[in-house]
Protein backbone atom coordinates (compact mmCIF):
# COMPACT_ATOMS: atom_id res chain seq x y z
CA UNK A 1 9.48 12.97 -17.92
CA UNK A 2 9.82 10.07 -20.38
CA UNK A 3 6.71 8.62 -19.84
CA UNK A 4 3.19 7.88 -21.84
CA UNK A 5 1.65 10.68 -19.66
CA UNK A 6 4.09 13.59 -20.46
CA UNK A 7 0.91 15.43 -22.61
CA UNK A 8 -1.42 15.05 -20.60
CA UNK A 9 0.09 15.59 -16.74
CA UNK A 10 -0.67 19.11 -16.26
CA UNK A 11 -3.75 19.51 -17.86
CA UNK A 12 -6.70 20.55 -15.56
CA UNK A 13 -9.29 18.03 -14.03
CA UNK A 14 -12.69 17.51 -16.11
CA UNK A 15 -15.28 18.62 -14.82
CA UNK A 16 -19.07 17.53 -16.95
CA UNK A 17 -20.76 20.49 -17.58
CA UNK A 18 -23.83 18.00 -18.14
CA UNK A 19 -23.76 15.77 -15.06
CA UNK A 20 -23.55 16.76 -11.89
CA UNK A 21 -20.62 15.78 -9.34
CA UNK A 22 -21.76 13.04 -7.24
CA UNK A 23 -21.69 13.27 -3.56
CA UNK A 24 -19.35 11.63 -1.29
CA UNK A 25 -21.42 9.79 0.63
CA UNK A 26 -22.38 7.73 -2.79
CA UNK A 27 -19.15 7.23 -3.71
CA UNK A 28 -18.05 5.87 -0.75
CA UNK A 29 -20.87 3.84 -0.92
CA UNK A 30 -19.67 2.40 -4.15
CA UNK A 31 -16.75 0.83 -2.08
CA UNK A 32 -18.80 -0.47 0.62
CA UNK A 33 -18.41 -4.14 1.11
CA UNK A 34 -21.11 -6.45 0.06
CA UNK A 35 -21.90 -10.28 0.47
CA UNK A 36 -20.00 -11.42 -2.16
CA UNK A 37 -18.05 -13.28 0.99
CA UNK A 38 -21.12 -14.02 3.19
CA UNK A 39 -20.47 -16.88 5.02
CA UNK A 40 -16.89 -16.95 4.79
CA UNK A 41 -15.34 -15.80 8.46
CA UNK A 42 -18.15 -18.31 9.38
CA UNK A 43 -16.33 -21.33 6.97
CA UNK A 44 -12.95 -20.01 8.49
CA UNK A 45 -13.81 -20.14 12.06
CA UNK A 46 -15.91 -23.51 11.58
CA UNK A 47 -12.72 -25.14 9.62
CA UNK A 48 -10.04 -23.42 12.08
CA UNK A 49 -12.02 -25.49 14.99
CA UNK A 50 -12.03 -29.02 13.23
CA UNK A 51 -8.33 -28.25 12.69
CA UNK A 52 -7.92 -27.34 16.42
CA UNK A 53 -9.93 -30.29 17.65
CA UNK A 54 -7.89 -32.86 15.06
CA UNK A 55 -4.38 -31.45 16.43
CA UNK A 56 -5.59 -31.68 20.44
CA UNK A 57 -6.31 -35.79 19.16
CA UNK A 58 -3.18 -36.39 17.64
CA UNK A 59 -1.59 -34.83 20.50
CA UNK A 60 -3.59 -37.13 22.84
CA UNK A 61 -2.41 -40.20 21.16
CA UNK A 62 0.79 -39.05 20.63
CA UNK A 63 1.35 -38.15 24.55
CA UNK A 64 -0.45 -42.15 24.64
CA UNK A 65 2.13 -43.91 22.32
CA UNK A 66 4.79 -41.70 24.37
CA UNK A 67 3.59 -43.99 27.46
CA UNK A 68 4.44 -47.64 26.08
């Protein structure tokens, strides 16, 4: 290997002979999500059904013009 790792690749995992390991279950709730976000697939949805409603009127007046 020729990278800036080669010393230290093999060396054993550290384990703190002053703290004890923490349990899974609080890890993984490190990762949980939180409501940084809240609100947002309610935005998305609100601003995907303007869009929808805008693109069923143009093709309303477009079928209209279509017509003449």
């Amino acid at each position: 290997m020729n990278d800036s790792y080669e010393d230290i690749i093999n060396l054993p995992h550290h384990v703190s002979k002053r703290h004890r390991q923490m349990p899974l279950a609080e890890r993984a709730a490190q990762f949980a999500p939180f409501a940084a976000l809240e609100g947002h697939a309610a935005a998305v949805s609100s601003t995907a059904q303007r869009v929808r409603l805008q693109m069923e009127e143009q093709e309303k007046q477009q079928a209209g013009w279509e017509d003449c």
